[in-house]
C-alpha atoms as a PDB file:
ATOM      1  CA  UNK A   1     -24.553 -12.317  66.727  1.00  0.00           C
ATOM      2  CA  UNK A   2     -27.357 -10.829  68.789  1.00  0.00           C
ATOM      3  CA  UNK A   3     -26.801 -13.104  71.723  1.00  0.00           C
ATOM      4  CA  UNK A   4     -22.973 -12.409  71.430  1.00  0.00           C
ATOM      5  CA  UNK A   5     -23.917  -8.374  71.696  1.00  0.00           C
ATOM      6  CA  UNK A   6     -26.481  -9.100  74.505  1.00  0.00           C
ATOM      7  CA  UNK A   7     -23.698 -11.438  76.683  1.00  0.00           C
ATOM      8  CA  UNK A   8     -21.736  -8.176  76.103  1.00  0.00           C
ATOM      9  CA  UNK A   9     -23.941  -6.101  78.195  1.00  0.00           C
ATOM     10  CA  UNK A  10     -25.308  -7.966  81.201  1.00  0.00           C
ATOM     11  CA  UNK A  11     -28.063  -5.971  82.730  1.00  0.00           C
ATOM     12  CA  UNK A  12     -27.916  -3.073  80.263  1.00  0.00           C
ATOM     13  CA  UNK A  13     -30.944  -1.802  78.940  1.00  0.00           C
ATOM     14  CA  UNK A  14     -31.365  -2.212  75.054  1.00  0.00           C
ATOM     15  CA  UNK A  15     -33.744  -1.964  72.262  1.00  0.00           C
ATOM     16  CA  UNK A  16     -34.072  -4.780  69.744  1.00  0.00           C
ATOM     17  CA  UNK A  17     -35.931  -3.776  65.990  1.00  0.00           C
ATOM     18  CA  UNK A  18     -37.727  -6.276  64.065  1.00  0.00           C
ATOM     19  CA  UNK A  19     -39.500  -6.038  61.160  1.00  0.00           C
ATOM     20  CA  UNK A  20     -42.506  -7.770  61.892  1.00  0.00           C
ATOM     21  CA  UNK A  21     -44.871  -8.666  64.773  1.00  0.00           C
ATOM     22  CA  UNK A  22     -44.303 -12.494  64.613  1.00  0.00           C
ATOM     23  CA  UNK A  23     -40.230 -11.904  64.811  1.00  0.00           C
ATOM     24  CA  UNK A  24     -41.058  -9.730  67.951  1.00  0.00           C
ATOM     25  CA  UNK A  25     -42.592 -12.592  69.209  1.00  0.00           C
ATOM     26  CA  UNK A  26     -40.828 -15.342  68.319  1.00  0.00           C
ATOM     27  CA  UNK A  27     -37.035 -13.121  68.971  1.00  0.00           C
ATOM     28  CA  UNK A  28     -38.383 -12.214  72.478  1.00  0.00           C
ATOM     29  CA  UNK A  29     -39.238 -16.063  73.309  1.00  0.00           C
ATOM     30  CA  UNK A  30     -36.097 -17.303  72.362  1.00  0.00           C
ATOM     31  CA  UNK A  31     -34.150 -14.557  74.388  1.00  0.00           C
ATOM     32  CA  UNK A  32     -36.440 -15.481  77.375  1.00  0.00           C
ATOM     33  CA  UNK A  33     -35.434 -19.140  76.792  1.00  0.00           C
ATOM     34  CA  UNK A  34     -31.935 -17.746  77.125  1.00  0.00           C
ATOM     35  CA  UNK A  35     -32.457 -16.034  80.807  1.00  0.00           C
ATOM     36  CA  UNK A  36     -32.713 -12.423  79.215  1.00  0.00           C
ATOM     37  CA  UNK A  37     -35.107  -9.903  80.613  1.00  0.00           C
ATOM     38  CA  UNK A  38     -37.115  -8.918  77.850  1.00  0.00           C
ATOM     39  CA  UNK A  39     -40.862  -8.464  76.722  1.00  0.00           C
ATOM     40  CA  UNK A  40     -42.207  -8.068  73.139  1.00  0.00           C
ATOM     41  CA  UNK A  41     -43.561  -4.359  71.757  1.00  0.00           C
ATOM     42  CA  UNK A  42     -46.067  -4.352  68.749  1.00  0.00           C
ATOM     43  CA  UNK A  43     -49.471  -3.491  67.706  1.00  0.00           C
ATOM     44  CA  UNK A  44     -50.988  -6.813  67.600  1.00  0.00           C
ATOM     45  CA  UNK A  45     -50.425  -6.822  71.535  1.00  0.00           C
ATOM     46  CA  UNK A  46     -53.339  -5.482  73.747  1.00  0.00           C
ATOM     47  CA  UNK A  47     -52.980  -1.702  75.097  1.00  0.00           C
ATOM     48  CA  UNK A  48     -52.670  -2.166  78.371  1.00  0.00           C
ATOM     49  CA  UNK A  49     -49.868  -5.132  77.982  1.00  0.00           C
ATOM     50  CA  UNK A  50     -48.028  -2.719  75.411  1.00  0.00           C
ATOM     51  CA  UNK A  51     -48.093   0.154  78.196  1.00  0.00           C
ATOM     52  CA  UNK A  52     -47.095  -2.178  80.542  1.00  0.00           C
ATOM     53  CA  UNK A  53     -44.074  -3.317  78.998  1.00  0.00           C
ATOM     54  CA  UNK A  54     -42.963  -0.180  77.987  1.00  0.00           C
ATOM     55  CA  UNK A  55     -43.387   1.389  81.133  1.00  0.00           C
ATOM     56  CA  UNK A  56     -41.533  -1.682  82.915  1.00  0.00           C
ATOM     57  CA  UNK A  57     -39.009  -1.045  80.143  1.00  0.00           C
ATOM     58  CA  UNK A  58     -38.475   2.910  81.187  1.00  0.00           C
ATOM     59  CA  UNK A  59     -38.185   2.429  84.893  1.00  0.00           C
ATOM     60  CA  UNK A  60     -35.564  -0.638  84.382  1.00  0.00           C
ATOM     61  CA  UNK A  61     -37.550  -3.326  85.277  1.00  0.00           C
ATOM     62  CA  UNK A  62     -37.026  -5.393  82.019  1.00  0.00           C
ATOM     63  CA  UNK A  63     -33.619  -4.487  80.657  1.00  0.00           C
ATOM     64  CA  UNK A  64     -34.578  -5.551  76.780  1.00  0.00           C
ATOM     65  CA  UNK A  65     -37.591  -4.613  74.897  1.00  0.00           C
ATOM     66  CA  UNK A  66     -37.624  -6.407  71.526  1.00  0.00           C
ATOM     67  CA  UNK A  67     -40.302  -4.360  69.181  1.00  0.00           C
ATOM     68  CA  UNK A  68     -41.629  -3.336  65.775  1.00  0.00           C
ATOM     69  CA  UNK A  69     -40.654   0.217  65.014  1.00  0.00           C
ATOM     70  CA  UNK A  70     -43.839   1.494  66.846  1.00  0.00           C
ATOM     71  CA  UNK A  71     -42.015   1.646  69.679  1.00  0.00           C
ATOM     72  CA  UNK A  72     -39.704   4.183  70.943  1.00  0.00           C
ATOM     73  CA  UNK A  73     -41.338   7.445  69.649  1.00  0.00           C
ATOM     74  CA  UNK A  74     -41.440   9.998  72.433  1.00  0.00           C
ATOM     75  CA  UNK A  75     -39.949   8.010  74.458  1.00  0.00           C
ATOM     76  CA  UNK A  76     -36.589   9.481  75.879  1.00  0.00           C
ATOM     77  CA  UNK A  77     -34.678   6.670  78.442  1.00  0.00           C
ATOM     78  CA  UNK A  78     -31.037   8.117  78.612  1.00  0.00           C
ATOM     79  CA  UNK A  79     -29.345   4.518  79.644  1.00  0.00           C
ATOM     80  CA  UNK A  80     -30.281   2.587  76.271  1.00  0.00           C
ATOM     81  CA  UNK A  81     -26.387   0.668  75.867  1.00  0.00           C
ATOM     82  CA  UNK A  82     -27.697  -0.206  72.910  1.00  0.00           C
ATOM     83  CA  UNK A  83     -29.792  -1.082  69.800  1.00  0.00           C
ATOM     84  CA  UNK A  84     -29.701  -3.702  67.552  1.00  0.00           C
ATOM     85  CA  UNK A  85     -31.340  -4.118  64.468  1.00  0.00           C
ATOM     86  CA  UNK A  86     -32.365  -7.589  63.477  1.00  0.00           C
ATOM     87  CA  UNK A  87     -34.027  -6.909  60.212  1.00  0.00           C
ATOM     88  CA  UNK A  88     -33.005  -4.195  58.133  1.00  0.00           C
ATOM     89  CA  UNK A  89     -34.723  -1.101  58.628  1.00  0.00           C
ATOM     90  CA  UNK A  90     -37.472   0.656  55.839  1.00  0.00           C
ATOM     91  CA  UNK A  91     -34.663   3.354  55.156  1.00  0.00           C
ATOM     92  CA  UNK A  92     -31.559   5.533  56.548  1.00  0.00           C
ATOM     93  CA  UNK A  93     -33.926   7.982  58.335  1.00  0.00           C
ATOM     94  CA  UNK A  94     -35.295   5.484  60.078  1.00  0.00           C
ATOM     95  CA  UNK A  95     -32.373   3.566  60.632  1.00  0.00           C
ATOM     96  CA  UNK A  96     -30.916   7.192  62.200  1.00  0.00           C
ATOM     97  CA  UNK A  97     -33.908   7.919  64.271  1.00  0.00           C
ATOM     98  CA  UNK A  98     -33.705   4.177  65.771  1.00  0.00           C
ATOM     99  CA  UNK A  99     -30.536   4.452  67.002  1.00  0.00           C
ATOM    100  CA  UNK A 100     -30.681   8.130  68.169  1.00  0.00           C
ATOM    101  CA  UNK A 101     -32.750   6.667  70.877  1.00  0.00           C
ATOM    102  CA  UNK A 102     -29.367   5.048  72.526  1.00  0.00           C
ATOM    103  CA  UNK A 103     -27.002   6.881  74.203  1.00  0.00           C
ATOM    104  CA  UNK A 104     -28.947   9.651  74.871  1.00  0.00           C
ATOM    105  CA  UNK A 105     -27.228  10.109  78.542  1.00  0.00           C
ATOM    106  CA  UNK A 106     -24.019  10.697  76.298  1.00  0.00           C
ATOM    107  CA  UNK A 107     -21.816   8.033  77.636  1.00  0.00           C
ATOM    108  CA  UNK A 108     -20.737   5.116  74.756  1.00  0.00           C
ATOM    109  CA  UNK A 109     -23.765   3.270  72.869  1.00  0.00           C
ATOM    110  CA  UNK A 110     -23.245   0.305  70.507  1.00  0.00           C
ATOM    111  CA  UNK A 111     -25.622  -0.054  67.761  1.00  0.00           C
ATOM    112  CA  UNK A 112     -25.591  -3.308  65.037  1.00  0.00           C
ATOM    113  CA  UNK A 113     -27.457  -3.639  62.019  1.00  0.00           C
ATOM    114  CA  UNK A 114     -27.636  -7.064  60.735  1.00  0.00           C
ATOM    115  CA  UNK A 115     -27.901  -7.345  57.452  1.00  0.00           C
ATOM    116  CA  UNK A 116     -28.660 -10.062  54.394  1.00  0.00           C
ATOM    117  CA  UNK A 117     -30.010  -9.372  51.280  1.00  0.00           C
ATOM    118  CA  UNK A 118     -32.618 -12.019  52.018  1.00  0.00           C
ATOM    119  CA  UNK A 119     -34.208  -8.712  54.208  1.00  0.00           C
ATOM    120  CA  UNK A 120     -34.187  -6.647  50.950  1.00  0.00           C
ATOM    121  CA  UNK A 121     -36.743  -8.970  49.488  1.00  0.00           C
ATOM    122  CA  UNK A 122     -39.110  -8.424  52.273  1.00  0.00           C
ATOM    123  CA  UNK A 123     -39.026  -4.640  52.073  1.00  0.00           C
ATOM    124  CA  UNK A 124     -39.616  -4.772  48.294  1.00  0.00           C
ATOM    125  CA  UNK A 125     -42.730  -7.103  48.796  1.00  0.00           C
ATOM    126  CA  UNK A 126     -44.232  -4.661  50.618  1.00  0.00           C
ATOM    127  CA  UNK A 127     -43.040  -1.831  48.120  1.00  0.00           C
ATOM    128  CA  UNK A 128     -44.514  -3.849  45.260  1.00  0.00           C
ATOM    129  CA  UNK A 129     -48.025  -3.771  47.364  1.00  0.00           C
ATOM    130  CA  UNK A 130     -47.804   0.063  47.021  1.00  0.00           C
ATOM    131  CA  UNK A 131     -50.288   1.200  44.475  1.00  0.00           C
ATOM    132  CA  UNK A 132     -48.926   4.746  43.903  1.00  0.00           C
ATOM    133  CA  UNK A 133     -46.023   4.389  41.494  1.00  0.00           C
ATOM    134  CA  UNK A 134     -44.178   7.760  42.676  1.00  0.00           C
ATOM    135  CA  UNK A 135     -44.430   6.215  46.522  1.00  0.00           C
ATOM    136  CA  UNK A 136     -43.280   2.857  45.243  1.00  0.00           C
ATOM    137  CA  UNK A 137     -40.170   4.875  43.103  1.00  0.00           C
ATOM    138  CA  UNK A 138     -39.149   6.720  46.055  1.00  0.00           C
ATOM    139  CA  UNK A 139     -39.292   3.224  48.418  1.00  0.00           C
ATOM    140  CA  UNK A 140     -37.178   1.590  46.242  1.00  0.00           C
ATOM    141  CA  UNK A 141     -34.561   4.822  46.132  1.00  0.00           C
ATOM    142  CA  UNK A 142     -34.861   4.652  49.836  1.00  0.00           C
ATOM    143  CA  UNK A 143     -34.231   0.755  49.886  1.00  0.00           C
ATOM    144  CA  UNK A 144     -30.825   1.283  47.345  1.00  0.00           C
ATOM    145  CA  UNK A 145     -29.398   4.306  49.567  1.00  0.00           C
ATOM    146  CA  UNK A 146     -29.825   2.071  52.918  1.00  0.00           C
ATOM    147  CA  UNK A 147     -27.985  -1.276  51.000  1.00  0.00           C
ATOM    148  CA  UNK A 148     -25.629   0.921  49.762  1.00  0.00           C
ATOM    149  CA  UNK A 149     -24.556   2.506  53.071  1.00  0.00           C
ATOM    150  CA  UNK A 150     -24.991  -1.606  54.794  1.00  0.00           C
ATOM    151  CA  UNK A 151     -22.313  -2.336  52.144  1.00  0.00           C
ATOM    152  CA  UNK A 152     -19.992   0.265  52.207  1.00  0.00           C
ATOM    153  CA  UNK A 153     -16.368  -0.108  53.641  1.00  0.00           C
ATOM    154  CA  UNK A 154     -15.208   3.815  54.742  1.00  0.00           C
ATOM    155  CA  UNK A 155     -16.142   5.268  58.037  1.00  0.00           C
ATOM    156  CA  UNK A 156     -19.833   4.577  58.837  1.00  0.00           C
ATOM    157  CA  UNK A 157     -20.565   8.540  59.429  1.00  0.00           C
ATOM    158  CA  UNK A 158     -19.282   9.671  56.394  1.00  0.00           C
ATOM    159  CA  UNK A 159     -22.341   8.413  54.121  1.00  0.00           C
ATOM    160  CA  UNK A 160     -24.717   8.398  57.034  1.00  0.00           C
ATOM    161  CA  UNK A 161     -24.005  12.077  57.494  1.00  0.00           C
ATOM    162  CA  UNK A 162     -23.567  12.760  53.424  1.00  0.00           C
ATOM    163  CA  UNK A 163     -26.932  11.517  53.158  1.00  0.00           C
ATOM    164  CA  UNK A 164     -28.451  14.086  55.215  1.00  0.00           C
ATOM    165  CA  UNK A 165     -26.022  16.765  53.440  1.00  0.00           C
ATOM    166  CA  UNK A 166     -23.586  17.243  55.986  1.00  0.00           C
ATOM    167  CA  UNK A 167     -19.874  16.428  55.875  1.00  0.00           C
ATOM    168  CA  UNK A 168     -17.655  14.471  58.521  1.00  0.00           C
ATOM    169  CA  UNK A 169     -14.739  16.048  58.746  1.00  0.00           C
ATOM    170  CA  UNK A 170     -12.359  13.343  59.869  1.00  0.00           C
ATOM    171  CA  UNK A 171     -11.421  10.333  57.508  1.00  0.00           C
ATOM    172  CA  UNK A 172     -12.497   8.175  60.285  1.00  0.00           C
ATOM    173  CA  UNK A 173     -14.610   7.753  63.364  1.00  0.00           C
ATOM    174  CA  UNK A 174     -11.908   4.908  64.500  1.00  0.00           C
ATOM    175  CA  UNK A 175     -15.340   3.410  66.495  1.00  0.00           C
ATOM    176  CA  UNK A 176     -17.764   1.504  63.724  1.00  0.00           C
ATOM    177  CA  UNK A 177     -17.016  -1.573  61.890  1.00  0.00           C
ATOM    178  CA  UNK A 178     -15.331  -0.252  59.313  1.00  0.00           C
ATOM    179  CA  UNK A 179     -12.590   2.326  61.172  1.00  0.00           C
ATOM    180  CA  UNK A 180     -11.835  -0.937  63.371  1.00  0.00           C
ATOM    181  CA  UNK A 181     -11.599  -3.766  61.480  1.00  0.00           C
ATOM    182  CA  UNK A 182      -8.618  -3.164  59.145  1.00  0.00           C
ATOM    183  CA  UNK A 183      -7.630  -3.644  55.832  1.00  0.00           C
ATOM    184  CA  UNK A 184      -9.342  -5.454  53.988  1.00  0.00           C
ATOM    185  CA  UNK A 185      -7.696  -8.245  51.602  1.00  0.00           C
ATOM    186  CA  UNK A 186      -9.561  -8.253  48.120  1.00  0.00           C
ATOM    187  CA  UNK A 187     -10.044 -11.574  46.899  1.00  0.00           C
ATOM    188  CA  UNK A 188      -9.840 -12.232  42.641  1.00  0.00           C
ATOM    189  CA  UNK A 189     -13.004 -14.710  42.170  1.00  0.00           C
ATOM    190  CA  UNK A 190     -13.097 -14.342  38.287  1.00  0.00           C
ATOM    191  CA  UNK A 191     -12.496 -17.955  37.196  1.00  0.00           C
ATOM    192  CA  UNK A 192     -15.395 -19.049  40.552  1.00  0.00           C
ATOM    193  CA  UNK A 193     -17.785 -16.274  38.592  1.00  0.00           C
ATOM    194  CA  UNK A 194     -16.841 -17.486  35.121  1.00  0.00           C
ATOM    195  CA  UNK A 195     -17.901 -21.463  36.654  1.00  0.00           C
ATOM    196  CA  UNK A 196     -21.001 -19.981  37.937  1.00  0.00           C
ATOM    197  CA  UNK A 197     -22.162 -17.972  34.804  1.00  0.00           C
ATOM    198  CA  UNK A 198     -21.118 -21.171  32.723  1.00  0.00           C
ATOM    199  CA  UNK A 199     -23.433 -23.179  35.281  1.00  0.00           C
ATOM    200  CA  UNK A 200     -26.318 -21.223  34.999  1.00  0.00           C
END
């Protein structure tokens, strides 16, 4: 899917999130193996390599820069085409924040959030290493409100923007996922669930 986005567009500069230093690394290989320009962003790099690439990044030099959410703070590049999540962000205000830094030129931006629920069990390792109950309580609430808006099938702004208490006024955006794709056919898997539940 990301390579499908990237072919999409040629030359364009984007932003690619990760969740971890090692899928920087190993993401930003694999695109260079694939004749992308792109360099890695993270902590565990040296200083003057992470200025470097982010300042090759800004002046259009590299068109991708796949990072950890370090990067991009302050940072205001007006031709970002687009943003792609490949792990699923901490929660929705970060999620927002990430992909407010496309687009900012105001012509068309596309972001994609990949999502599996494999990625939820990453974020609630790290919730679990929390020793503050209240900070692990609200993590988890923060976790649930992002899976629920990842699963959701009406317009994409109406719960983003409901979850920062504002209202979209239109029934739909006619631009995400959802608005585009259609109706969708429900599928009756009761006797499949009754197997599986008799399986286990």
């Amino acid at each position: 899917q990301t390579l499908e986005l990237l072919r999409k567009y040629p030359d364009q500069s984007g932003i690619i999130y990760c969740f971890s230093r090692k899928q920087v690394d190993e993401l930003a290989d694999f695109l260079k193996a694939h004749k992308f320009s792109v360099l890695p962003y993270h902590a565990g790099l040296a200083d003057d390599v992470r200025k470097r690439n982010q300042e090759l990044f800004i002046k259009d030099d590299v068109q991708i820069i796949v990072a950890t959410v370090a990067f991009g703070m302050g940072i205001n590049k007006p031709n970002v085409r687009f943003v792609i999540h490949f792990d699923l962000p901490k929660n929705i205000e970060s999620y927002y924040q990430e992909i407010g830094r496309s687009g900012r030129d105001g012509l068309k931006a596309h972001c994609l959030l990949l999502f599996g629920y494999g990625d939820t069990q990453k974020i609630r390792y790290f919730i679990d290493q929390k020793e503050n109950e209240q900070e692990r309580r609200n993590a988890i609430v923060h976790l649930d409100s992002l899976v629920r808006f990842c699963e959701s099938r009406v317009c994409r702004r109406i719960p983003l923007l409901e979850y920062f208490g504002e209202t979209y006024s239109e029934p739909k955006c006619g631009i995400c996922d959802n608005c585009t794709k259609g109706k969708i056919e429900l599928e009756d898997i009761t006797e499949q669930a009754q197997k599986f539940l008799s399986c286990i």
